[in-house]
Structure formats: C-alpha cells, structure tokens
N, C-alpha and C. Protein backbone atom coordinates (compact mmCIF):
# COMPACT_ATOMS: atom_id res chain seq x y z
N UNK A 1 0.84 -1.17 0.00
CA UNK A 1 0.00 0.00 0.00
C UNK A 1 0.89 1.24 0.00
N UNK A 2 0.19 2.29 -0.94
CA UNK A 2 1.45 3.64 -0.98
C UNK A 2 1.29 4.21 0.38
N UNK A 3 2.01 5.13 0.47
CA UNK A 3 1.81 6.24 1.77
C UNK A 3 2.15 7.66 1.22
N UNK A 4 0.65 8.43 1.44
CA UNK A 4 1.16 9.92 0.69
C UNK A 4 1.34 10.82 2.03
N UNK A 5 2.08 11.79 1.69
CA UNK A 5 2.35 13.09 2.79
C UNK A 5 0.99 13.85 2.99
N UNK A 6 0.77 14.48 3.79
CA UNK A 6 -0.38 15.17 4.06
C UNK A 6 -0.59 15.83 2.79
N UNK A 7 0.73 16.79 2.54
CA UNK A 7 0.32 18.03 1.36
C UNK A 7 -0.38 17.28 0.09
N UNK A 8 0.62 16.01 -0.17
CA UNK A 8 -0.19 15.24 -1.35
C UNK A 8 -1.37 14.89 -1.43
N UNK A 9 -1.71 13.90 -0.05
CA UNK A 9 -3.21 14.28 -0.01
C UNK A 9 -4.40 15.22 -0.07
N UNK A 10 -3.50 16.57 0.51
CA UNK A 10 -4.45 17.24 0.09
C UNK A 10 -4.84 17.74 -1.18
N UNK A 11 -3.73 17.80 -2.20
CA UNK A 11 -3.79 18.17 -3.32
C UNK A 11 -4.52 17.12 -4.24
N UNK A 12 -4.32 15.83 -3.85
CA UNK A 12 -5.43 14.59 -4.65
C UNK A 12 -6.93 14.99 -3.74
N UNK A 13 -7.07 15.10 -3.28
CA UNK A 13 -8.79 15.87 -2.44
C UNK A 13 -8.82 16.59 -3.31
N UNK A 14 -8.21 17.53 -3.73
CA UNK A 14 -8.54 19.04 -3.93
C UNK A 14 -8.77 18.60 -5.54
N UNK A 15 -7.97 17.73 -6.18
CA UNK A 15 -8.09 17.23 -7.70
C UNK A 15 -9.95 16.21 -7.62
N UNK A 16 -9.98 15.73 -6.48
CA UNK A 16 -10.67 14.61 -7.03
C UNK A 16 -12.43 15.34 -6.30
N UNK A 17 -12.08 16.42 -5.84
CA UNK A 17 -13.49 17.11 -5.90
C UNK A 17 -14.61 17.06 -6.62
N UNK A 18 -14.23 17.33 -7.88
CA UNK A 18 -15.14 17.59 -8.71
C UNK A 18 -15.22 16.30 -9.49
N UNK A 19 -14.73 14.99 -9.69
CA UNK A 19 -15.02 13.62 -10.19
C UNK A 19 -16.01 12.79 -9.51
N UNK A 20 -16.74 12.42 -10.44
CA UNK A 20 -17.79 11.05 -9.66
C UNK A 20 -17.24 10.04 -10.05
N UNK A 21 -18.01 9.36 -9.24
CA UNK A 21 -17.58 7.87 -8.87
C UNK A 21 -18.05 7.32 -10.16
N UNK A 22 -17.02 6.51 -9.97
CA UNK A 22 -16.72 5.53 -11.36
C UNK A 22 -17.09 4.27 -11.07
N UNK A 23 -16.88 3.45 -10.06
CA UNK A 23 -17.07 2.12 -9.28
C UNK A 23 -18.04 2.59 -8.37
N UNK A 24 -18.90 1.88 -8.46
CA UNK A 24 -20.56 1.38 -7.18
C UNK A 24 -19.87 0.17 -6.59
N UNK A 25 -20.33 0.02 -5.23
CA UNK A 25 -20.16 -1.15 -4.96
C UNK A 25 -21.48 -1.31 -4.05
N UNK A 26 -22.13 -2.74 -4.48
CA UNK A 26 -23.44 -2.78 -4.25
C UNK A 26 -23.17 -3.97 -2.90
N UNK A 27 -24.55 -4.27 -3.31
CA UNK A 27 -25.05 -4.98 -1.54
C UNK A 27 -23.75 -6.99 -1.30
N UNK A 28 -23.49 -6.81 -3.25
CA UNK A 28 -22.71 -8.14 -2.74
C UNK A 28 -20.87 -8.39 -2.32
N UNK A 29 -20.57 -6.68 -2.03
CA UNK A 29 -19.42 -6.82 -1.70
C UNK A 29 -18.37 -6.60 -2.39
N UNK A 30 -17.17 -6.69 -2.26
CA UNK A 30 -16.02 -6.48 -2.80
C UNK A 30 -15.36 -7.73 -3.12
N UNK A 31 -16.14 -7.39 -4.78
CA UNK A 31 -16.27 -9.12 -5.49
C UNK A 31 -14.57 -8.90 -6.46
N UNK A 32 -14.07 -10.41 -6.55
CA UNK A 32 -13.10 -9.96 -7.89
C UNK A 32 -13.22 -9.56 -9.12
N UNK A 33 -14.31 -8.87 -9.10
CA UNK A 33 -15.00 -8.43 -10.94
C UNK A 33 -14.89 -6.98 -10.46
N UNK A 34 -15.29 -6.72 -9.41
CA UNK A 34 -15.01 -4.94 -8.92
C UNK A 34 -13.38 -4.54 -8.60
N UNK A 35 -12.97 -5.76 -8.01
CA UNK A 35 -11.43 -5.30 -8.36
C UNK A 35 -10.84 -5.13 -9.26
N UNK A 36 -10.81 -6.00 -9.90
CA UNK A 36 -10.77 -5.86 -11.89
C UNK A 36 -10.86 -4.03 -11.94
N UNK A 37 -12.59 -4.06 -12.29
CA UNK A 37 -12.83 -2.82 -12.50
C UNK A 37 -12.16 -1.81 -11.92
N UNK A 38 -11.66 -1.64 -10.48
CA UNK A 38 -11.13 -0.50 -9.73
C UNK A 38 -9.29 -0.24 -10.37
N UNK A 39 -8.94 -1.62 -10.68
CA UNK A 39 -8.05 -1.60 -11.42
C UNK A 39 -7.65 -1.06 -12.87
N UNK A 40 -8.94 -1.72 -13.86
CA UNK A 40 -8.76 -0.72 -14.90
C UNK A 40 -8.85 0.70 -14.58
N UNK A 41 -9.76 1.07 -13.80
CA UNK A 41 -9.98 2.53 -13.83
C UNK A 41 -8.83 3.52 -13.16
N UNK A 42 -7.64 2.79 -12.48
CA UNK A 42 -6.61 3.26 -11.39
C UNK A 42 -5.67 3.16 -12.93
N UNK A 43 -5.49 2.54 -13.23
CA UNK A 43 -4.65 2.17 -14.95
C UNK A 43 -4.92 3.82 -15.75
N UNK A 44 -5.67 3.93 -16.36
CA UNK A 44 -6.70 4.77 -17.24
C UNK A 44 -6.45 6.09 -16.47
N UNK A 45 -6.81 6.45 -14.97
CA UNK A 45 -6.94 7.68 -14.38
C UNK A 45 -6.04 8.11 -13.43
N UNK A 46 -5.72 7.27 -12.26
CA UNK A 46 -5.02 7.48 -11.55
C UNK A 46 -5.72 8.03 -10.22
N UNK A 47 -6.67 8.36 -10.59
CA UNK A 47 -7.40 9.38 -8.95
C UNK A 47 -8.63 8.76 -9.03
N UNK A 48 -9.40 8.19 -8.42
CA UNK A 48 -10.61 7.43 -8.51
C UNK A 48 -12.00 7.77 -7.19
N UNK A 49 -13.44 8.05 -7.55
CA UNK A 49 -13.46 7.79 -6.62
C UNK A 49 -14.57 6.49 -6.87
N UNK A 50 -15.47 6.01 -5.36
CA UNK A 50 -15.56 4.98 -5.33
C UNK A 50 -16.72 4.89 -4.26
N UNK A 51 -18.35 4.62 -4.72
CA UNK A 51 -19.29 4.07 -3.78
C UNK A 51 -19.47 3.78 -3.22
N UNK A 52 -20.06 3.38 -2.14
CA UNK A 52 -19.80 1.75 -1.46
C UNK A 52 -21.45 1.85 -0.66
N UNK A 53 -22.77 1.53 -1.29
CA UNK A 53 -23.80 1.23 -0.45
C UNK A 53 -23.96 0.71 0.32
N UNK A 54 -24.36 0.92 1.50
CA UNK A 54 -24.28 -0.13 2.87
C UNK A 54 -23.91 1.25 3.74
N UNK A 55 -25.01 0.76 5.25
CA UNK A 55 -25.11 1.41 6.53
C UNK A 55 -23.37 1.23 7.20
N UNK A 56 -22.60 0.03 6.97
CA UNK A 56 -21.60 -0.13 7.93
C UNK A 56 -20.16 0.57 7.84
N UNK A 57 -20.17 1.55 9.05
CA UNK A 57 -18.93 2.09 8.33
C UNK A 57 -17.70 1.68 8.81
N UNK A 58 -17.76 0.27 9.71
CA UNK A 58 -16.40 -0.35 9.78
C UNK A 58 -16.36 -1.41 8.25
N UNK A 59 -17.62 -1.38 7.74
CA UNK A 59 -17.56 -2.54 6.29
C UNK A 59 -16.44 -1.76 5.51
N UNK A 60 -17.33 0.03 5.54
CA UNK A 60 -16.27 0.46 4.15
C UNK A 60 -14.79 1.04 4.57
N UNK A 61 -14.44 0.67 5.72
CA UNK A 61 -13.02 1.27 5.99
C UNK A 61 -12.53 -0.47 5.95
N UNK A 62 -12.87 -1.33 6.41
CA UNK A 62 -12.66 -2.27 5.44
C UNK A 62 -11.79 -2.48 3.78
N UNK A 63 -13.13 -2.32 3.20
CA UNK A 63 -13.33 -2.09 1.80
C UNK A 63 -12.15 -1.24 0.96
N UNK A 64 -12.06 0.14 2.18
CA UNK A 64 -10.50 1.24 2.06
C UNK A 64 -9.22 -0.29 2.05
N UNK A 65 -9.32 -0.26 2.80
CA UNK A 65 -8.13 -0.93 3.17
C UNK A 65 -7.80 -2.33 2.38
N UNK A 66 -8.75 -3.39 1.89
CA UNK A 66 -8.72 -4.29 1.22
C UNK A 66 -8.19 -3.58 -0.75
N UNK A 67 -8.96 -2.55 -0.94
CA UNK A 67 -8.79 -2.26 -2.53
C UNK A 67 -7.30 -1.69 -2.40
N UNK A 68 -6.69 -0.65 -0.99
CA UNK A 68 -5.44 -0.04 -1.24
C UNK A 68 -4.39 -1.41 -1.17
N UNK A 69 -4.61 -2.69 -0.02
CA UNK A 69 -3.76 -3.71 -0.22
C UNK A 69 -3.29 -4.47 -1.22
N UNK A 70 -4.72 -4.93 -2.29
CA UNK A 70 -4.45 -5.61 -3.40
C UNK A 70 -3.77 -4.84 -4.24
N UNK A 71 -4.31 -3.46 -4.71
CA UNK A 71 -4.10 -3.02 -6.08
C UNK A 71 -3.30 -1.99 -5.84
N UNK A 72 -2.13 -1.91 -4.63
CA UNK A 72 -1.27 -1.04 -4.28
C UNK A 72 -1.51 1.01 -4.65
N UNK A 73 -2.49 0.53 -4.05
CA UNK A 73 -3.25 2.16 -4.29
C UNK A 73 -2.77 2.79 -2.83
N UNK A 74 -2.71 4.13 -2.72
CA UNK A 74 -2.85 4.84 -1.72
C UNK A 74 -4.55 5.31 -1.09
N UNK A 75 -4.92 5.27 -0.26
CA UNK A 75 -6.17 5.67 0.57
C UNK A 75 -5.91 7.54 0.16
N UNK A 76 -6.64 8.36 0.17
CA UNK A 76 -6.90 9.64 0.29
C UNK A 76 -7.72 10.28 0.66
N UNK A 77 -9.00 9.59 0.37
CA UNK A 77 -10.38 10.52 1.79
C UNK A 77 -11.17 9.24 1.50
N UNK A 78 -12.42 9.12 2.64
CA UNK A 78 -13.27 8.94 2.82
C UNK A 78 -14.67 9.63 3.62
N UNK A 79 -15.73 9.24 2.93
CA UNK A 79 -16.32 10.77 3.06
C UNK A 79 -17.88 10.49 3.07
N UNK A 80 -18.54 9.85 4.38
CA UNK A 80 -19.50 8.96 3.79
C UNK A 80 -19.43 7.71 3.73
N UNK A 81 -20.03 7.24 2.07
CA UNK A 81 -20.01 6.65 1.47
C UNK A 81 -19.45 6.42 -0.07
N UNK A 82 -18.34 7.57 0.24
CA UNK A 82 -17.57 7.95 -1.18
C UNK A 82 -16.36 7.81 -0.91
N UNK A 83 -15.42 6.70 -1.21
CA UNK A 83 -14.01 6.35 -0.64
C UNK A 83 -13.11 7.48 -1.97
N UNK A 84 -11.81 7.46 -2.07
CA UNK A 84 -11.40 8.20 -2.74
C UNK A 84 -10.04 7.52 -2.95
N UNK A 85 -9.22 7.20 -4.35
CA UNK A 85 -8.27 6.35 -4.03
C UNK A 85 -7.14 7.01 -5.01
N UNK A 86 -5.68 6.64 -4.74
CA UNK A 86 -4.64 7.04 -5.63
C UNK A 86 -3.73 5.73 -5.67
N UNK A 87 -3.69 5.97 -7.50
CA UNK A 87 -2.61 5.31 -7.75
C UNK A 87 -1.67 5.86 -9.02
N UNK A 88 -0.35 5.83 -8.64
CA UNK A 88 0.05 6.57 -10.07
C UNK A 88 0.22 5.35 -11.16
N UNK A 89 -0.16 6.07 -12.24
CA UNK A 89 0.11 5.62 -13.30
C UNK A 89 1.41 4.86 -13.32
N UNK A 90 1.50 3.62 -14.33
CA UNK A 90 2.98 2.60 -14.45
C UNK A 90 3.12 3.79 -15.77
N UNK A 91 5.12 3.71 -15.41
CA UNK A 91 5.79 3.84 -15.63
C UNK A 91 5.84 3.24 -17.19
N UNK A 92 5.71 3.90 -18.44
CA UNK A 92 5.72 2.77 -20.09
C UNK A 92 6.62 2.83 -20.48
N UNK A 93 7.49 1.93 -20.64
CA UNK A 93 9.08 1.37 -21.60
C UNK A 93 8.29 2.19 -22.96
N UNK A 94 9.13 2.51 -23.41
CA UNK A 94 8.73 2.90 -24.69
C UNK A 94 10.16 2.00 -26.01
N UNK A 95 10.08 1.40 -26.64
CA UNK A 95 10.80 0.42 -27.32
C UNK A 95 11.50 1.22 -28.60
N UNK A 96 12.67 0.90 -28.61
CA UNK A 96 13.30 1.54 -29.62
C UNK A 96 12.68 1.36 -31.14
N UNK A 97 12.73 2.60 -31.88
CA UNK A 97 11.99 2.76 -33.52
C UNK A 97 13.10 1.66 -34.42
N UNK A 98 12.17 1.10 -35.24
CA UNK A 98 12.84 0.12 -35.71
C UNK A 98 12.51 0.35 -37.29
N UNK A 99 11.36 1.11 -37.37
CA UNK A 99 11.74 1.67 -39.04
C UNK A 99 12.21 3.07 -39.33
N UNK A 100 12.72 3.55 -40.37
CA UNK A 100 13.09 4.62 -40.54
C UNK A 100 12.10 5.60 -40.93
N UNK A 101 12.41 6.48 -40.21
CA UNK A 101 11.63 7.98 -40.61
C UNK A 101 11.71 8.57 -41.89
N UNK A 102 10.68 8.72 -42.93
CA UNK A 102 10.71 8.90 -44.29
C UNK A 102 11.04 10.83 -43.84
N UNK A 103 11.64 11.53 -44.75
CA UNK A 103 11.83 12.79 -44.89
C UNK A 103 10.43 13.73 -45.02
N UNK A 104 10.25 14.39 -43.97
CA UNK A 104 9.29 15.22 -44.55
C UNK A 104 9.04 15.88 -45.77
N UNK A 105 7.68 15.86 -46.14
CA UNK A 105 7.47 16.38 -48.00
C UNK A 105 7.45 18.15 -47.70
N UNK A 106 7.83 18.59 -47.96
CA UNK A 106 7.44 20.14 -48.43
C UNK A 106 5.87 20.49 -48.08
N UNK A 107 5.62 21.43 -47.38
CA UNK A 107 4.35 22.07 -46.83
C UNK A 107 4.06 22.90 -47.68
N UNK A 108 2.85 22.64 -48.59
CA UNK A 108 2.29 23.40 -49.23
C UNK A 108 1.71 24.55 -48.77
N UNK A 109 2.28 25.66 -49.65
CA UNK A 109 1.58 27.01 -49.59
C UNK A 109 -0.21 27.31 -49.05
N UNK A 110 -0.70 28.04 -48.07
CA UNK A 110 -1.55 28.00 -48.51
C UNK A 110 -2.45 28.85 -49.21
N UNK A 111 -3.72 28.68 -49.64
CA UNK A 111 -4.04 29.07 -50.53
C UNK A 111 -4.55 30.33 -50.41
N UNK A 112 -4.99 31.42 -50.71
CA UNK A 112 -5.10 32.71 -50.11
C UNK A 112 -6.62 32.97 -50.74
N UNK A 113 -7.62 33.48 -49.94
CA UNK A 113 -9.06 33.21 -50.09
C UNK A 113 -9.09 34.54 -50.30
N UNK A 114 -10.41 34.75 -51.10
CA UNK A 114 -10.77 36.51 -51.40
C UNK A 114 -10.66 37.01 -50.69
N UNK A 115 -10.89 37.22 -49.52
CA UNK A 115 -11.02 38.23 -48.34
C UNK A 115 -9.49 38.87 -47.60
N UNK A 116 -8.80 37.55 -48.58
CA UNK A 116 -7.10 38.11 -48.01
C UNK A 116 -6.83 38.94 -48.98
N UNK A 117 -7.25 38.97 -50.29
CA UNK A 117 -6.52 40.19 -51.11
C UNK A 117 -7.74 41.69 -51.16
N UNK A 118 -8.74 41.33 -50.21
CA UNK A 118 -8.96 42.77 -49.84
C UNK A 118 -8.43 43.42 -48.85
N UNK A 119 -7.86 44.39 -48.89
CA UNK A 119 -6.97 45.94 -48.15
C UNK A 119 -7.97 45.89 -47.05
C-alpha cells in the first residue's frame, strides 16, 4: 500500500473534488469483478473515486483498506459513502523505432481566399 504526505493528499482531495464515482459497490461486496474494474480505472486515471452502499462504516473502511492492499493504491479521503483512491500511473518502456523515418514532403503554400486580397 502507498503512503502519501499530508500536502499530497491534500492536493489529490482538492483534484478529485469535482469527479464522480466511477465504481458502485453494491449490496454483494467487494467481489473480484469490482477489483478488476477499480483496477482498470486506477490504470486509465489514476485518482478514482468509489461508492460503497451499505449502513456499515467499519464494512467500508474495510473495503479502504482491502482495494489499497491488493491493487497497491494509496487511501486519500473517505467521506461517507464515497471512498477516494490514488494510484500513479505505471511507468511505459517505450521500445526503440525500428523503421526509418521517411523525410518530410514540403508544406504546401496555402491558398489565399478573397477576403485576403482585400486591403
């Protein structure tokens, strides 16, 4: 699980204000098809937030703590029933170019419309 500094956290709060939740999590729990999902969406975004229906609020600090263990996310607010999660983006190898770059062609002029040769 990450660990952010206060300031960071506050600045992922302050980013993830205005985003809705992307992941519901309904009455059957924190199934491996919602981890999946919390995963693509941590992939794709990086700042997430996250539902969780149900009265119990030792279930969803739970729930905090189970999604930041698996999917090495950081925790950042909880708020309610609206958890809030960070993960940075992986790092992409980018693979060396293996064909050659053709020469750029010459940029054609462009064309000059009536209204340019009126004064």
């Amino acid at each position: 699980m990450l660990k952010l500094t206060p300031s960071e956290r506050g600045a992922h709060r302050a980013k993830a204000h205005h985003l809705e939740p992307v992941v519901i999590i309904g009455d059957a729990g924190l199934t491996p098809a919602v981890l999946r999902e919390i995963d693509v969406h941590l992939k794709s975004r990086e700042l997430i937030k996250i539902r969780v229906h149900g009265d119990d609020r030792a279930a969803r600090a739970g729930i905090m703590q189970t999604v930041c263990q698996e999917l090495n996310a950081a925790p950042v607010q909880e708020i309610g029933k609206i958890l809030v999660v960070y993960r940075p983006k992986p790092v992409e190898t980018s693979e060396p170019e293996t064909r050659k770059s053709s020469p750029r062609k010459s940029v054609k002029a462009r064309r000059r419309t009536k209204r340019s040769y009126q004064g």
